[in-house]
N, C-alpha and C. Protein backbone atom coordinates (compact mmCIF):
# COMPACT_ATOMS: atom_id res chain seq x y z
N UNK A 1 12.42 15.70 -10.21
CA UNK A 1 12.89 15.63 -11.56
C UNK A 1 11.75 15.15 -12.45
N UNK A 2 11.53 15.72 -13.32
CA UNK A 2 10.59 15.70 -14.56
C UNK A 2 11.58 14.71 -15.69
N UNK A 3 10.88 13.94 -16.23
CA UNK A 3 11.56 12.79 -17.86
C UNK A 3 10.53 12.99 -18.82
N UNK A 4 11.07 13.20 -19.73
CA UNK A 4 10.16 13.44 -20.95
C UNK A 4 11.08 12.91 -22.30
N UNK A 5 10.26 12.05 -22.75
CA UNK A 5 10.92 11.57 -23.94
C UNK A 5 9.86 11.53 -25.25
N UNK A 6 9.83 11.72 -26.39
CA UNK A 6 8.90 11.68 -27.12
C UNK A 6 8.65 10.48 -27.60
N UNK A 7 8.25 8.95 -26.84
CA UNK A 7 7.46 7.89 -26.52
C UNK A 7 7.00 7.66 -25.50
N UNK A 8 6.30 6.42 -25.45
CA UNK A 8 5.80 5.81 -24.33
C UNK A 8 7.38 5.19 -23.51
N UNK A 9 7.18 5.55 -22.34
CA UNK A 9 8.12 4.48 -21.17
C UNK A 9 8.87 5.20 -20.58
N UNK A 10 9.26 6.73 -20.34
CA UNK A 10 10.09 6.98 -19.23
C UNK A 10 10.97 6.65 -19.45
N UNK A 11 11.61 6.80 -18.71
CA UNK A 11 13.48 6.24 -18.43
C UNK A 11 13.41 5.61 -19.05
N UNK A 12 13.04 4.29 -19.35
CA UNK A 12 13.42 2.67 -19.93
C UNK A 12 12.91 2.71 -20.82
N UNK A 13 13.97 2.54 -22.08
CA UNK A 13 13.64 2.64 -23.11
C UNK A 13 13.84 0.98 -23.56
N UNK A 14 13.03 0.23 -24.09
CA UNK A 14 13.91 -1.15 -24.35
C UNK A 14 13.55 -1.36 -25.95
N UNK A 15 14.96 -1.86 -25.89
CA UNK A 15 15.41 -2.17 -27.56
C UNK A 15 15.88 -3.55 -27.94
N UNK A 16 15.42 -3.62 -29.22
CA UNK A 16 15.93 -4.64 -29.64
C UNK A 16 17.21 -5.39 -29.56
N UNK A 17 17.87 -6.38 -29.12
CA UNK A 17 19.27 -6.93 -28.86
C UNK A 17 19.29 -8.27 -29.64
N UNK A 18 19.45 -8.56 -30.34
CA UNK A 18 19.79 -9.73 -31.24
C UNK A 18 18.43 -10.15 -31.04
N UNK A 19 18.10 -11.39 -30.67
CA UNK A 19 16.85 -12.02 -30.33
C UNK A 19 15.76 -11.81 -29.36
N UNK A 20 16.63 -10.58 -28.57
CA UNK A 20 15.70 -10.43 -27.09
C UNK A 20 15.62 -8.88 -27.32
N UNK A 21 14.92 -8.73 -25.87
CA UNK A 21 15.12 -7.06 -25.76
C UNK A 21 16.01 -6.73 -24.79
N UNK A 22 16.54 -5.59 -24.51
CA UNK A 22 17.05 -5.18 -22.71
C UNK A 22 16.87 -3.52 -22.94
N UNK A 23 16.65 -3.87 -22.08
CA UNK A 23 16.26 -1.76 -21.20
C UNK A 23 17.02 -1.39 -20.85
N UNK A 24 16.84 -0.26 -22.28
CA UNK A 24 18.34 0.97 -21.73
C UNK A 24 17.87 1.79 -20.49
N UNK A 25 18.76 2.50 -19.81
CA UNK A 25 18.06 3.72 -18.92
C UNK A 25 17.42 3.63 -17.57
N UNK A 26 18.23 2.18 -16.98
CA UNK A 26 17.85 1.65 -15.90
C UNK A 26 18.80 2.31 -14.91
N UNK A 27 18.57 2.88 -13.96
CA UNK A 27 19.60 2.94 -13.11
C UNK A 27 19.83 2.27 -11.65
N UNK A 28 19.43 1.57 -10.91
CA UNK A 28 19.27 0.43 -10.11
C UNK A 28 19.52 -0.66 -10.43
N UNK A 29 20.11 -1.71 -9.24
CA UNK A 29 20.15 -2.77 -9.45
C UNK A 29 20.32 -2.79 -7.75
N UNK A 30 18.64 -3.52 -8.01
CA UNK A 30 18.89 -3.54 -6.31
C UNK A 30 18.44 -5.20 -5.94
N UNK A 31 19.31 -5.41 -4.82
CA UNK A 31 19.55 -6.89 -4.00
C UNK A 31 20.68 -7.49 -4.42
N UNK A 32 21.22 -8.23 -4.25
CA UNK A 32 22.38 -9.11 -4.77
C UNK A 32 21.91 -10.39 -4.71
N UNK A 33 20.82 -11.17 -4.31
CA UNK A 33 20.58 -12.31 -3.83
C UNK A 33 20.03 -12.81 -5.02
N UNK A 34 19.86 -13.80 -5.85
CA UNK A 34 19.34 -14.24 -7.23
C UNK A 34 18.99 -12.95 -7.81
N UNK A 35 19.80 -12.38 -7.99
CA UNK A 35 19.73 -11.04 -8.91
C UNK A 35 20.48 -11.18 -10.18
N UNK A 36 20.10 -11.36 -11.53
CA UNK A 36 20.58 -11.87 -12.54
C UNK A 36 21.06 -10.63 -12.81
N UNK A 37 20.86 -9.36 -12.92
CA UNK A 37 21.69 -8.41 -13.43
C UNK A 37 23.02 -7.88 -12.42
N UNK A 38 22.74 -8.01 -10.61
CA UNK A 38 24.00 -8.05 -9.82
C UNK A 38 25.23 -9.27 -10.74
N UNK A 39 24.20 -10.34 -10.58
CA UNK A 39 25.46 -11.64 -11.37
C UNK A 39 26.33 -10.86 -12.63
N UNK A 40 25.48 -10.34 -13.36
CA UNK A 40 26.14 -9.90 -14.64
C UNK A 40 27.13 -9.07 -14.91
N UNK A 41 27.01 -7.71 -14.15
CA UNK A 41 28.43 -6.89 -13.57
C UNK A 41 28.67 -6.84 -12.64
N UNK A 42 28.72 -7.52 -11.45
CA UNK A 42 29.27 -7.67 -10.20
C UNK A 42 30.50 -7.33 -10.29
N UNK A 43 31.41 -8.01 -11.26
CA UNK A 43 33.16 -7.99 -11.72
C UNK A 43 33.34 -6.84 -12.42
N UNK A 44 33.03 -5.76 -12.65
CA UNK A 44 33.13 -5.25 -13.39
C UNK A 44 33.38 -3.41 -12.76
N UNK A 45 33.08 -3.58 -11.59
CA UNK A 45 33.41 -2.64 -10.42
C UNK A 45 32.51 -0.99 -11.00
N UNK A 46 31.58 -1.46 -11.47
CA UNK A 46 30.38 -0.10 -11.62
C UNK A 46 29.29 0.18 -10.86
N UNK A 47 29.42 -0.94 -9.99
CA UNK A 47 28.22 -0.70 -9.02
C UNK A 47 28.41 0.29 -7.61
N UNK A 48 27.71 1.43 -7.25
CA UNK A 48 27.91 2.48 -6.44
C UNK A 48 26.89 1.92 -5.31
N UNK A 49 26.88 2.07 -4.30
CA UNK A 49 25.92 2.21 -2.93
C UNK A 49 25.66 3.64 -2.76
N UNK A 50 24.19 3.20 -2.57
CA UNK A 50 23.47 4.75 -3.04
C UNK A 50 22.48 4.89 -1.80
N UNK A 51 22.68 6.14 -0.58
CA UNK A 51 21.85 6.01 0.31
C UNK A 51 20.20 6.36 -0.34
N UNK A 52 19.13 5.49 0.88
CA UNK A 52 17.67 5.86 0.51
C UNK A 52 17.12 7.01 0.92
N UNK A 53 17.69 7.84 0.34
CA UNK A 53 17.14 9.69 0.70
C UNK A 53 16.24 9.83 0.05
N UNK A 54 15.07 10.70 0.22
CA UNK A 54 13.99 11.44 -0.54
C UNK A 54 13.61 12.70 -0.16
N UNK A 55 13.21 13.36 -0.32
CA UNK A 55 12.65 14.61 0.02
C UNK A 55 11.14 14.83 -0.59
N UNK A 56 10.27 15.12 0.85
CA UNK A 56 8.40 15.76 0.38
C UNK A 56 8.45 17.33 0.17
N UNK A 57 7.79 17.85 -0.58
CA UNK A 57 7.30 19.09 -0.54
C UNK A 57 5.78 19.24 -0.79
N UNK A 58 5.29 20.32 0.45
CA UNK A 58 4.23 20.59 0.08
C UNK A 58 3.52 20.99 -1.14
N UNK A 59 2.57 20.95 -1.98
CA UNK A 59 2.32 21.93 -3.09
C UNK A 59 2.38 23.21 -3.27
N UNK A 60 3.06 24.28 -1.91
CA UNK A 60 3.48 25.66 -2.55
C UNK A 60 5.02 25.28 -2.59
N UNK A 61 5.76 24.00 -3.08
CA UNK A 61 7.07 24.17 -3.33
C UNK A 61 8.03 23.90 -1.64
N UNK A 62 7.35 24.46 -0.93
CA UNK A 62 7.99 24.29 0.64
C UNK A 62 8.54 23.04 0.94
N UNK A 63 9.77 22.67 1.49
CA UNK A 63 10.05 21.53 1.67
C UNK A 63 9.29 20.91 3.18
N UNK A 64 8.77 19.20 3.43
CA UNK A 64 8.36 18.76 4.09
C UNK A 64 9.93 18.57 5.32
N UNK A 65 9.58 19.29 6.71
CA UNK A 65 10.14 18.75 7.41
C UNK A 65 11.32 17.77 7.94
N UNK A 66 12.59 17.58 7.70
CA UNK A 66 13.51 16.33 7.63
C UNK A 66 13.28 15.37 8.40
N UNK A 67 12.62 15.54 9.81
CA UNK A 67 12.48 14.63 10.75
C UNK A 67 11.25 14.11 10.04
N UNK A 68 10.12 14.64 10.16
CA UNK A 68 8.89 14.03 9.29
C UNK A 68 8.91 13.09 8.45
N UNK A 69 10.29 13.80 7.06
CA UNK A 69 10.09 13.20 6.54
C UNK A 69 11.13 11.83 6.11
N UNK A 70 11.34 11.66 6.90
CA UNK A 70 12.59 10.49 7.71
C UNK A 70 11.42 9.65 8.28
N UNK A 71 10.53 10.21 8.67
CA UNK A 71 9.66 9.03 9.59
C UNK A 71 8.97 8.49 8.71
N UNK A 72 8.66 9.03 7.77
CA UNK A 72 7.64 8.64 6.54
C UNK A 72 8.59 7.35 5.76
N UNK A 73 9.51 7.89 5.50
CA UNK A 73 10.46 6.78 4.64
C UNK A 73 10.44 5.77 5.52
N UNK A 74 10.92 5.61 6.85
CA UNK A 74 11.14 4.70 7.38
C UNK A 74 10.03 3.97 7.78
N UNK A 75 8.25 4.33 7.47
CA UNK A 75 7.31 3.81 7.45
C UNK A 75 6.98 2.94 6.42
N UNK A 76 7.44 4.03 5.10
CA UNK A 76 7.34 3.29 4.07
C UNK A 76 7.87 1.88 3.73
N UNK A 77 9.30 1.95 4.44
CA UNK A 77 10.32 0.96 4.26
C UNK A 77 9.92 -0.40 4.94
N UNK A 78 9.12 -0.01 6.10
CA UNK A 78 9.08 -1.13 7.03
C UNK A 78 7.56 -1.78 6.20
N UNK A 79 7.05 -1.02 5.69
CA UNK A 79 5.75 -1.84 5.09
C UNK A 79 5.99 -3.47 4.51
N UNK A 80 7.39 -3.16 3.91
CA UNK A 80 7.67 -4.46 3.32
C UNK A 80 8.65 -5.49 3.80
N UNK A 81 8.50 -5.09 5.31
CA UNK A 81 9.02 -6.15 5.88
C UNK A 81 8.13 -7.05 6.28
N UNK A 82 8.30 -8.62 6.35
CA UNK A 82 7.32 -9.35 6.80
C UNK A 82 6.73 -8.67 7.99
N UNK A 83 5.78 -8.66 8.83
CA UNK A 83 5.46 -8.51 10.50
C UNK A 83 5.30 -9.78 10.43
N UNK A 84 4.64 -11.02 10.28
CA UNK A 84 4.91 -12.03 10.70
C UNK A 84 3.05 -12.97 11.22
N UNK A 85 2.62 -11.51 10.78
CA UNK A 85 0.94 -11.89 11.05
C UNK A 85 0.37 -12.73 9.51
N UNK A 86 0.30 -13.56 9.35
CA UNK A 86 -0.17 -14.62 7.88
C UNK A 86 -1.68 -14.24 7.79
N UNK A 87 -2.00 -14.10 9.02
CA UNK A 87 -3.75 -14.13 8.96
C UNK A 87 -4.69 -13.35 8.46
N UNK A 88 -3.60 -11.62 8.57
CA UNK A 88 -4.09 -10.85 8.53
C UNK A 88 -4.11 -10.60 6.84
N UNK A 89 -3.21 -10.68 6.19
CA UNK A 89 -3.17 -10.75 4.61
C UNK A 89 -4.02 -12.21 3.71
N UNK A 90 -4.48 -12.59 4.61
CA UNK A 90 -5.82 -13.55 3.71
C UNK A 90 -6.82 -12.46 3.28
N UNK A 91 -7.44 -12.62 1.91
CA UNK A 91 -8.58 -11.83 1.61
C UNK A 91 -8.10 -10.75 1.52
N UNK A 92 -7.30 -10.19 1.31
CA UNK A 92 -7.19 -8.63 0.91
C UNK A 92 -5.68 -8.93 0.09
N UNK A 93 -5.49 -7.62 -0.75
CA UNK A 93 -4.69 -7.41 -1.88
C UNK A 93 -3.67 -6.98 -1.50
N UNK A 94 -2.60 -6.77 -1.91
CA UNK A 94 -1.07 -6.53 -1.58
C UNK A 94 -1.45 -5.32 -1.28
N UNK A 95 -1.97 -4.41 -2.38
CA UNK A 95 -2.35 -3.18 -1.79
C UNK A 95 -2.77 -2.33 -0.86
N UNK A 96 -4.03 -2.96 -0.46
CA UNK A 96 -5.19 -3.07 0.35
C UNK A 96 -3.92 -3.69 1.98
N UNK A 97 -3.03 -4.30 1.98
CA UNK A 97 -2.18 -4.72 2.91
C UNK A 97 -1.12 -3.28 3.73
N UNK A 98 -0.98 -2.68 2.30
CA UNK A 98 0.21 -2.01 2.20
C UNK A 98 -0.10 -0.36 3.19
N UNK A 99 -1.56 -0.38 2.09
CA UNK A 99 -2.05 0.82 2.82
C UNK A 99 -3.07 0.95 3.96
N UNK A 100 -3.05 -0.37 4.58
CA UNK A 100 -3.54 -0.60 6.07
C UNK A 100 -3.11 -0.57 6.90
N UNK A 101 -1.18 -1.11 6.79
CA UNK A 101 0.06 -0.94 7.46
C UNK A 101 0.63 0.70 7.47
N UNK A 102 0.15 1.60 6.15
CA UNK A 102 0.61 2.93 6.04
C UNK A 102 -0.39 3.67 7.11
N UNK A 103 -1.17 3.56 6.90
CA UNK A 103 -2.23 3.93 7.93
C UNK A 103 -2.13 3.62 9.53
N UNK A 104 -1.95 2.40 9.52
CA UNK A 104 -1.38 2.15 11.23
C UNK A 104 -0.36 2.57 11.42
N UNK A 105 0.28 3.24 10.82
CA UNK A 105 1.77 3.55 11.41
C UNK A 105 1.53 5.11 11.26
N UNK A 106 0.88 6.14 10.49
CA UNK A 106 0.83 7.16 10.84
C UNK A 106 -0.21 7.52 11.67
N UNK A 107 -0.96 6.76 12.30
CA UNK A 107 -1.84 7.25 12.79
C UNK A 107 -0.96 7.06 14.37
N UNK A 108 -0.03 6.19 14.58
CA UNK A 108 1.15 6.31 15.66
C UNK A 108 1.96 7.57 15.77
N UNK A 109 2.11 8.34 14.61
CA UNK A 109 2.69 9.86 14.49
C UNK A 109 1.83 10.71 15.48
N UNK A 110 0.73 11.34 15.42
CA UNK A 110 0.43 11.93 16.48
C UNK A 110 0.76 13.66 16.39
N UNK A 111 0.38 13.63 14.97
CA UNK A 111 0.91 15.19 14.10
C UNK A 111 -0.21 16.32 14.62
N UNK A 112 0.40 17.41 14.76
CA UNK A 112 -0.92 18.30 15.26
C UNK A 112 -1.11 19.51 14.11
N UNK A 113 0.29 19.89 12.97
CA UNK A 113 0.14 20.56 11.99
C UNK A 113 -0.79 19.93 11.12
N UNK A 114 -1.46 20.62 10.60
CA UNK A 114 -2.79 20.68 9.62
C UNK A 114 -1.94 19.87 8.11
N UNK A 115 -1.00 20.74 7.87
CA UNK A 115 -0.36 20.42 6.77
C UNK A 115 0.19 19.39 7.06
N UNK A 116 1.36 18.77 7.70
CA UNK A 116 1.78 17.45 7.77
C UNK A 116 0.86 16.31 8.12
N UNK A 117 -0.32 16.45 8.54
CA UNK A 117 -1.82 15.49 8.45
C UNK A 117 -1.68 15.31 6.76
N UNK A 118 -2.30 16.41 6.58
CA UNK A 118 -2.59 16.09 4.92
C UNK A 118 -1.29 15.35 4.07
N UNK A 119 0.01 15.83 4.06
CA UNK A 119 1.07 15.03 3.27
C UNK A 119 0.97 13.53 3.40
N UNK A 120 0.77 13.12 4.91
CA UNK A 120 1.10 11.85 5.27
C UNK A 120 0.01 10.97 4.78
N UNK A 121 -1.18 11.44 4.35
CA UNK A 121 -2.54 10.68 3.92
C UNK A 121 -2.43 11.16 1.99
N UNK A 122 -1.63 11.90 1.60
CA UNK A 122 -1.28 11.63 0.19
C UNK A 122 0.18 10.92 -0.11
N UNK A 123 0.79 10.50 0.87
CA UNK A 123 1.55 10.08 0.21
C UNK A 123 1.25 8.41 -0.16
N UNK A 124 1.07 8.08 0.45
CA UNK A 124 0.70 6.52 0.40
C UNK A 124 -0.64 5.88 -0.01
N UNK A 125 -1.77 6.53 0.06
CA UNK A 125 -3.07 5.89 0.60
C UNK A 125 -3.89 6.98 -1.12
């Protein structure tokens, strides 16, 4: 899906509200745990559970693989779980963390298509 609005910001548009601002055009509200906007309509019974699906396509439009690309998400996902190593994230950037963990984990894939090599090293890195 393509957004096009004739300003700066995408989806979120934020506007003036009496003294503050708030952003229209949000659609998430994710965690419940000190989540000030879960607190805010929790009661209010608008909140949906929304599975984490995505879909890759190559650049001629072709869709990426479902198993593939199930493994990819679930690579992605695990990036931001602690592992539990402290040592290893001294001196380097969240980033620099993120896509060292993306990298060790596809290089565990073990892909022999030409094309699914290449997706898995643009999607992340």
């Amino acid at each position: 899906m393509f957004v096009y609005e004739n300003r700066i910001g995408g989806r979120i548009n934020s506007i003036e509200f009496g003294d503050a601002y708030v952003d229209m055009g949000a659609e998430w509200c994710h965690g419940q745990e000190d989540n000030v906007v879960y607190s805010l309509i929790k009661d209010y019974n608008i909140l949906r559970h929304t599975d984490n699906e995505f879909a890759s396509f190559y650049s001629n439009g072709e869709q990426v693989d479902d198993t593939l690309n199930q493994q990819l998400f679930e690579i992605i996902e695990n990036i931001y779980v602690p592992d539990g190593n402290k040592n290893q994230r001294e001196g380097i950037t969240l980033g620099e963390y993120c896509v060292n963990r993306y990298r060790a984990a596809i290089n565990n894939l073990h892909l022999t298509d030409r094309r699914d090599q290449s997706i898995v090293l643009i999607i992340y890195t």
